[in-house]
PDB file of N, CA and C in Angstrom:
ATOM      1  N   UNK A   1    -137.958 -24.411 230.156  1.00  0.00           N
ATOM      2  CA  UNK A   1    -138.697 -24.918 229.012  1.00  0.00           C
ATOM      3  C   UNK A   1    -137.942 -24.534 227.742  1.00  0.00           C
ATOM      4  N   UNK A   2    -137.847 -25.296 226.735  1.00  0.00           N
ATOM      5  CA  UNK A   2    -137.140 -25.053 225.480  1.00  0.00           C
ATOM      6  C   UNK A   2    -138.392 -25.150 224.746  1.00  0.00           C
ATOM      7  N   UNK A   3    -138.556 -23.810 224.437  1.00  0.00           N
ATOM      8  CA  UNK A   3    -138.911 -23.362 222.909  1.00  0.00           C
ATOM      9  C   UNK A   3    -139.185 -23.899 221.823  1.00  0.00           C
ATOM     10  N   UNK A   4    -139.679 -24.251 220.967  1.00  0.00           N
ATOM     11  CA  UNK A   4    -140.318 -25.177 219.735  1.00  0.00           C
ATOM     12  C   UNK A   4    -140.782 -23.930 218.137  1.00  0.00           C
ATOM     13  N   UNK A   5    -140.365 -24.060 217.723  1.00  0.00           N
ATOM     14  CA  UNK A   5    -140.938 -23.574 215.986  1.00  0.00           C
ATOM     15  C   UNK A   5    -142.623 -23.293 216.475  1.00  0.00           C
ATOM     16  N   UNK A   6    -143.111 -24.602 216.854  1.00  0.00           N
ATOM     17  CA  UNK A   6    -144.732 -24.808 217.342  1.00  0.00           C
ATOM     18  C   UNK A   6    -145.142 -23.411 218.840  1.00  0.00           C
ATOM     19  N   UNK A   7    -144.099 -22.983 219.314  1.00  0.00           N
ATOM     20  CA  UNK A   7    -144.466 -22.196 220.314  1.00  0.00           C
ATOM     21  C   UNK A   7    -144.859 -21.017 219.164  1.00  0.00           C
ATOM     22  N   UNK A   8    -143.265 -20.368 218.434  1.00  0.00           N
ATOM     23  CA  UNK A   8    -143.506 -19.106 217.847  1.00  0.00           C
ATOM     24  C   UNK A   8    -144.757 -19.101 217.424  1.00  0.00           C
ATOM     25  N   UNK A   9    -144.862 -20.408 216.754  1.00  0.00           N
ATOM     26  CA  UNK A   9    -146.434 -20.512 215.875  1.00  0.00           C
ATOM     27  C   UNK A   9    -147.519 -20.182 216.588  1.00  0.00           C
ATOM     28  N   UNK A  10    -147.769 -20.646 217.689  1.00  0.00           N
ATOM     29  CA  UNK A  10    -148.973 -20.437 218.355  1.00  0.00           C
ATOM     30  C   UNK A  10    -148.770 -18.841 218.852  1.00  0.00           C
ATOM     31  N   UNK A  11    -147.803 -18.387 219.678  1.00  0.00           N
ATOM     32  CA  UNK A  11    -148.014 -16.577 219.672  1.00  0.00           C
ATOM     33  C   UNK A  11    -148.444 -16.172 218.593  1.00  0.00           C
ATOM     34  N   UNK A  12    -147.838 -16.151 217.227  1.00  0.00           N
ATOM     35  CA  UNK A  12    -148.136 -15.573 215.957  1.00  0.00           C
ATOM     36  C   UNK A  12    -149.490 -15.661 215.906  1.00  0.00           C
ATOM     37  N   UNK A  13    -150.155 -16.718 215.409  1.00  0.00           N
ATOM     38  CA  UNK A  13    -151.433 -16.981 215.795  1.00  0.00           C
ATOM     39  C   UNK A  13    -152.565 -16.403 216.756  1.00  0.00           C
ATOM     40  N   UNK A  14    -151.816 -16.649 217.770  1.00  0.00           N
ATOM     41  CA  UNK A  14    -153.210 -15.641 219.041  1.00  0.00           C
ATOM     42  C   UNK A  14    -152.517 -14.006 218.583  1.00  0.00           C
ATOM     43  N   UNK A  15    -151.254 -13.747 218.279  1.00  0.00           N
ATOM     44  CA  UNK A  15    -151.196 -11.980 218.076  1.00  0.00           C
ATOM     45  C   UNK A  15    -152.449 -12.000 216.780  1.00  0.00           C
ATOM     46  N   UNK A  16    -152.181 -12.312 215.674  1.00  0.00           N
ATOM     47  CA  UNK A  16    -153.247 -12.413 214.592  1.00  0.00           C
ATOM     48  C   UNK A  16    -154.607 -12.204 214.680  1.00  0.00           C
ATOM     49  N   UNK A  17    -154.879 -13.326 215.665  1.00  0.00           N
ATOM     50  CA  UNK A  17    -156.497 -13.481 215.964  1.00  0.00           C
ATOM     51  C   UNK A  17    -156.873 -12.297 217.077  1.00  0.00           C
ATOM     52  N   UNK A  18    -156.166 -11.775 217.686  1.00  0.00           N
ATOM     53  CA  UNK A  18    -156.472 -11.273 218.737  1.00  0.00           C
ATOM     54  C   UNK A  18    -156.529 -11.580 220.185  1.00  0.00           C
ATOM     55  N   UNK A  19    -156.305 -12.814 220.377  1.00  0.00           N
ATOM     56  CA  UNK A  19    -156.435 -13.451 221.409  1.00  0.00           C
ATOM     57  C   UNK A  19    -155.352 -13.775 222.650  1.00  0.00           C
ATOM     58  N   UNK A  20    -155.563 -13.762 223.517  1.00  0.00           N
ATOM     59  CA  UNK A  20    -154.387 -13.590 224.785  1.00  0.00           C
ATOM     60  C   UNK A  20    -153.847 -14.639 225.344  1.00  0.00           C
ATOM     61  N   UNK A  21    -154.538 -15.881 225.323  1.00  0.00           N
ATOM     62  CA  UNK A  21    -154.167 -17.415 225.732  1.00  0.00           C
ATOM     63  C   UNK A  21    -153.770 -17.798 224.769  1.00  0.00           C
ATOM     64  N   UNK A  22    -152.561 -18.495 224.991  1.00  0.00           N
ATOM     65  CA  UNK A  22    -151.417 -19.264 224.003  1.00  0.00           C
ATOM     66  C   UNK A  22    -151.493 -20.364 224.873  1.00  0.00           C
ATOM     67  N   UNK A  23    -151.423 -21.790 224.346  1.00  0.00           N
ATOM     68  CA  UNK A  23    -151.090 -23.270 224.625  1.00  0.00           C
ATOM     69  C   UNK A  23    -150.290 -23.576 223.886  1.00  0.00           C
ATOM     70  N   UNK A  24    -148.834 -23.782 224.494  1.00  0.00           N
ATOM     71  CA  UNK A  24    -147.367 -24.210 224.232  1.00  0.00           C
ATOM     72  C   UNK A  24    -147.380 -25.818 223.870  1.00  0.00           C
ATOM     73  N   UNK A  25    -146.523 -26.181 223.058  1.00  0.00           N
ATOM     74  CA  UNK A  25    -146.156 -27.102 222.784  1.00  0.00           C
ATOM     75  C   UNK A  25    -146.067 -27.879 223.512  1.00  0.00           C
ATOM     76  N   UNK A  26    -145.522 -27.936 224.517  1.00  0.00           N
ATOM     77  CA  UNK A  26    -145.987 -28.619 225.661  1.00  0.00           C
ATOM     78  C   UNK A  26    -146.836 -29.254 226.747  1.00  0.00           C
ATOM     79  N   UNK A  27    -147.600 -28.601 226.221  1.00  0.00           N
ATOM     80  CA  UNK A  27    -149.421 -28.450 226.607  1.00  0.00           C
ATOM     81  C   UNK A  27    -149.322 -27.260 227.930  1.00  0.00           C
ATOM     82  N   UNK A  28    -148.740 -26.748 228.446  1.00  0.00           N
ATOM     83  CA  UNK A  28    -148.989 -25.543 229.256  1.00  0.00           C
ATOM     84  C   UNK A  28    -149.318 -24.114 228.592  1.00  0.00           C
ATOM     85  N   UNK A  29    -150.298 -23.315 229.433  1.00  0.00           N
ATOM     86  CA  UNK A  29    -151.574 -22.683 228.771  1.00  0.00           C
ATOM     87  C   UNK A  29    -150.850 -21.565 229.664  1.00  0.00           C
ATOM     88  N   UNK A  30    -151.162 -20.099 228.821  1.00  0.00           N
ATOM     89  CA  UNK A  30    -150.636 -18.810 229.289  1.00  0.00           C
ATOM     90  C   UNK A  30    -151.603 -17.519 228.503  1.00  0.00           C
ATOM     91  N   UNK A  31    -152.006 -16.893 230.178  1.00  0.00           N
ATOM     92  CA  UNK A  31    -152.764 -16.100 229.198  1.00  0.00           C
ATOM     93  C   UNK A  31    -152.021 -14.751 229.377  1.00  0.00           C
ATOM     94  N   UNK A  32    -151.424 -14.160 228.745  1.00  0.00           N
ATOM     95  CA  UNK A  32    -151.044 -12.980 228.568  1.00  0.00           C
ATOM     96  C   UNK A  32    -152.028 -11.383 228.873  1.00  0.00           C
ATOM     97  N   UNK A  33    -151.581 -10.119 229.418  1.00  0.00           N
ATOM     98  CA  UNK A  33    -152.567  -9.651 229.913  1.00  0.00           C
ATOM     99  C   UNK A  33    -152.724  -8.422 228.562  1.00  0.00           C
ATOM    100  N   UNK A  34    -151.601  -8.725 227.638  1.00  0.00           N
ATOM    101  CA  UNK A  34    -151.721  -7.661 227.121  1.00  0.00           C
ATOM    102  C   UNK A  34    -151.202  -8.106 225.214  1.00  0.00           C
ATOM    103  N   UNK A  35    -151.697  -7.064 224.254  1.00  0.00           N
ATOM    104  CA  UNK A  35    -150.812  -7.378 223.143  1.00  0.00           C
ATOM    105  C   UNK A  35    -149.493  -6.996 223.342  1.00  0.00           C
ATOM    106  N   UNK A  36    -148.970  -6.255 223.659  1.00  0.00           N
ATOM    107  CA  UNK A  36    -147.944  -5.509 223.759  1.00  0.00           C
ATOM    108  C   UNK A  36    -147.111  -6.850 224.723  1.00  0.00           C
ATOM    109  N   UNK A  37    -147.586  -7.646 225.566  1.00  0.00           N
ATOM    110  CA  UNK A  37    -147.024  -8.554 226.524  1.00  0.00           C
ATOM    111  C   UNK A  37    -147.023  -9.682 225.507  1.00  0.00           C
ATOM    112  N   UNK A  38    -147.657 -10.095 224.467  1.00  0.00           N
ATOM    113  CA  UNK A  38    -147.482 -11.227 223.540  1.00  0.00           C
ATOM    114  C   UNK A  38    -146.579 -10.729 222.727  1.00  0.00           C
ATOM    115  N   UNK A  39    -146.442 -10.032 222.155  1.00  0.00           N
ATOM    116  CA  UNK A  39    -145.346  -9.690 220.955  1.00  0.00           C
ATOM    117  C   UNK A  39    -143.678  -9.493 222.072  1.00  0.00           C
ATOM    118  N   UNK A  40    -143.360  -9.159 223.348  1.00  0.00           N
ATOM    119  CA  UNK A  40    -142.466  -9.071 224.080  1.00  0.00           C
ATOM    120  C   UNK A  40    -141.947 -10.645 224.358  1.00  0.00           C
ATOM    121  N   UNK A  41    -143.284 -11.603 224.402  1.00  0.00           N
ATOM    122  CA  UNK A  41    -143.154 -12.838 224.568  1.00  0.00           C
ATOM    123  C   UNK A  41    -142.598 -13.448 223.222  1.00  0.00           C
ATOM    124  N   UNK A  42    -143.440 -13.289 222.134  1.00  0.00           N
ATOM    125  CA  UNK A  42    -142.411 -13.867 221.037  1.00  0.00           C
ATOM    126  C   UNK A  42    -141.399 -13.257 220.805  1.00  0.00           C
ATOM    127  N   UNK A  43    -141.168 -12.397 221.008  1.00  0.00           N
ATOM    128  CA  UNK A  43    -139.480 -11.623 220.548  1.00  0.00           C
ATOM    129  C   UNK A  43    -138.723 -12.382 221.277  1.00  0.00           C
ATOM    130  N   UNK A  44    -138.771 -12.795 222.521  1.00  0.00           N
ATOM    131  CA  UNK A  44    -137.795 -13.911 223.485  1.00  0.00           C
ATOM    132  C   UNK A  44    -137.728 -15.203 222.930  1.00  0.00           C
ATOM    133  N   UNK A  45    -139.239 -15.819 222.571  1.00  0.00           N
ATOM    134  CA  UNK A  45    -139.563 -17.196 222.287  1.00  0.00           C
ATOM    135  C   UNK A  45    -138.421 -17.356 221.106  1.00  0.00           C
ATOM    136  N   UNK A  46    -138.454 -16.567 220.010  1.00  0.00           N
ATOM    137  CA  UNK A  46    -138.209 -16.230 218.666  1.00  0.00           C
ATOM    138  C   UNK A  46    -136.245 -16.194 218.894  1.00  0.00           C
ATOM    139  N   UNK A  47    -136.105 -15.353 219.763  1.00  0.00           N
ATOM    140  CA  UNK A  47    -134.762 -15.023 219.991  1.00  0.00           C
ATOM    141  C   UNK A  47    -134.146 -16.677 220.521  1.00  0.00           C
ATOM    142  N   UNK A  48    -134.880 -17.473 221.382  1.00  0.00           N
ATOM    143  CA  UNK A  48    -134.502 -18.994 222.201  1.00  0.00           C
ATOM    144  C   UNK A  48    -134.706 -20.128 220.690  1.00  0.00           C
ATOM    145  N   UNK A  49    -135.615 -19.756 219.573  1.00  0.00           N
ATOM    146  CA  UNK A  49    -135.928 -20.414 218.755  1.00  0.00           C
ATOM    147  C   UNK A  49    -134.835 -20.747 217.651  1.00  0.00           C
ATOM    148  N   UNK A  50    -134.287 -19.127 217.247  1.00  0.00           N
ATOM    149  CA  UNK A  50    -133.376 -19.020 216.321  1.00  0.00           C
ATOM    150  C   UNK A  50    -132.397 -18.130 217.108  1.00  0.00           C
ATOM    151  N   UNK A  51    -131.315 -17.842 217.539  1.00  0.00           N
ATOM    152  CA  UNK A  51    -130.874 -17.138 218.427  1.00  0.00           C
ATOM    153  C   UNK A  51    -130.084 -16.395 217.163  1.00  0.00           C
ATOM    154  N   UNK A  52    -129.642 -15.036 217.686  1.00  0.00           N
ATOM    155  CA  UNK A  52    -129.172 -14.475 216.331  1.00  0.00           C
ATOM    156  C   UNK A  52    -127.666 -14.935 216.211  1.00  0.00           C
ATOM    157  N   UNK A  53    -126.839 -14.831 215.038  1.00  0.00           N
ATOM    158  CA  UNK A  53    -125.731 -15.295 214.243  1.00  0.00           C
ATOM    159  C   UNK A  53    -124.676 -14.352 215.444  1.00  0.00           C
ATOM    160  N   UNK A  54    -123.875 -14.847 215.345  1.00  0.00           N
ATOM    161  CA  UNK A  54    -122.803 -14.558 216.483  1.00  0.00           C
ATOM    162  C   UNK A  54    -121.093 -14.890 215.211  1.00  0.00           C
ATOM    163  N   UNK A  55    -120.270 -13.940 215.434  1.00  0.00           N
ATOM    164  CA  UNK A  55    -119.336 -14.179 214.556  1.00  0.00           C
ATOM    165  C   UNK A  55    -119.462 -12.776 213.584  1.00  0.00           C
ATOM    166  N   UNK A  56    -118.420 -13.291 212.793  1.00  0.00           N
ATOM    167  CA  UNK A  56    -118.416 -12.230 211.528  1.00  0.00           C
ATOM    168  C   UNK A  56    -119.290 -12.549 210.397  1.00  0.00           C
ATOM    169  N   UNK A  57    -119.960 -11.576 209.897  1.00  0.00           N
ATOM    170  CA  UNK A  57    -120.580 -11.745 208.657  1.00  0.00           C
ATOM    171  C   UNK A  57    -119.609 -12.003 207.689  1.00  0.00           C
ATOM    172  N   UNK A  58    -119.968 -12.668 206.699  1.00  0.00           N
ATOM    173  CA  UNK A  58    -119.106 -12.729 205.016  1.00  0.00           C
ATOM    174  C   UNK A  58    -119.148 -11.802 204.289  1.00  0.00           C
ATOM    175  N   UNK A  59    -117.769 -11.578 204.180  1.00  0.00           N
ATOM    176  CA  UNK A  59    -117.348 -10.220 203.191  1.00  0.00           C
ATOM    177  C   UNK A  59    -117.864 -10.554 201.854  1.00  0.00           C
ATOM    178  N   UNK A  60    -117.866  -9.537 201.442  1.00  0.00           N
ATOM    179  CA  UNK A  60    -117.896  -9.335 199.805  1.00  0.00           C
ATOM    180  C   UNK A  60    -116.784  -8.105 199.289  1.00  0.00           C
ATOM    181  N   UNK A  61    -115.970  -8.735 198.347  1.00  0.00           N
ATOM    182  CA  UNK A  61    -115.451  -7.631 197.458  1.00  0.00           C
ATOM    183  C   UNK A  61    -115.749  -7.225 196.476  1.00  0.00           C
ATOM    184  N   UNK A  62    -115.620  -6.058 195.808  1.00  0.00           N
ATOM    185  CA  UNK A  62    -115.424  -5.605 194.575  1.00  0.00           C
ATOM    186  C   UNK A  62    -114.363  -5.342 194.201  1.00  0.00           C
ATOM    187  N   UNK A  63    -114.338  -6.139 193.196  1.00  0.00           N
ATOM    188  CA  UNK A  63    -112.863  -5.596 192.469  1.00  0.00           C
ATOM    189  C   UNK A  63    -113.316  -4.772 190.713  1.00  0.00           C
ATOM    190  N   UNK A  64    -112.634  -3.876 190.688  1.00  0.00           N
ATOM    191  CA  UNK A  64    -113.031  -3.639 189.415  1.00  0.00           C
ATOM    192  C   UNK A  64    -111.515  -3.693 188.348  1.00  0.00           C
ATOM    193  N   UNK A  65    -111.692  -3.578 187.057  1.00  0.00           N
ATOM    194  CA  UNK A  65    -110.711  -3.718 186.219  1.00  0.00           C
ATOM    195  C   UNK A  65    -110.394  -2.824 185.337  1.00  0.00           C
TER     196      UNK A  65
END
């Protein structure tokens, strides 16, 4: 399954409210047994969503005069 902006959204959402069933973008329904198991779930969802920057960061210099 690929991941959607609309997935993160809906974890965010049930972590918020409190609630353990998330319905994916897709229409498949997951109920999680735990908070601690929803926030593990978006950290993955989140990571497949935006995956982190790979490469070198951009330098900055200072030069002084």
């Amino acid at each position: 399954m690929a991941f959607t902006q609309a997935d993160v959204d809906a974890l965010k959402a049930a972590i918020a409210s409190g609630a353990r069933r998330v319905r994916y973008a897709d229409g498949s329904e997951i109920e999680y047994r735990s908070q601690a198991e929803l926030e593990a779930a978006l950290a993955r969802v989140q990571g497949e969503v935006s995956p982190p920057a790979t490469g070198s960061s951009p330098r900055t210099s200072l030069v002084s005069f």
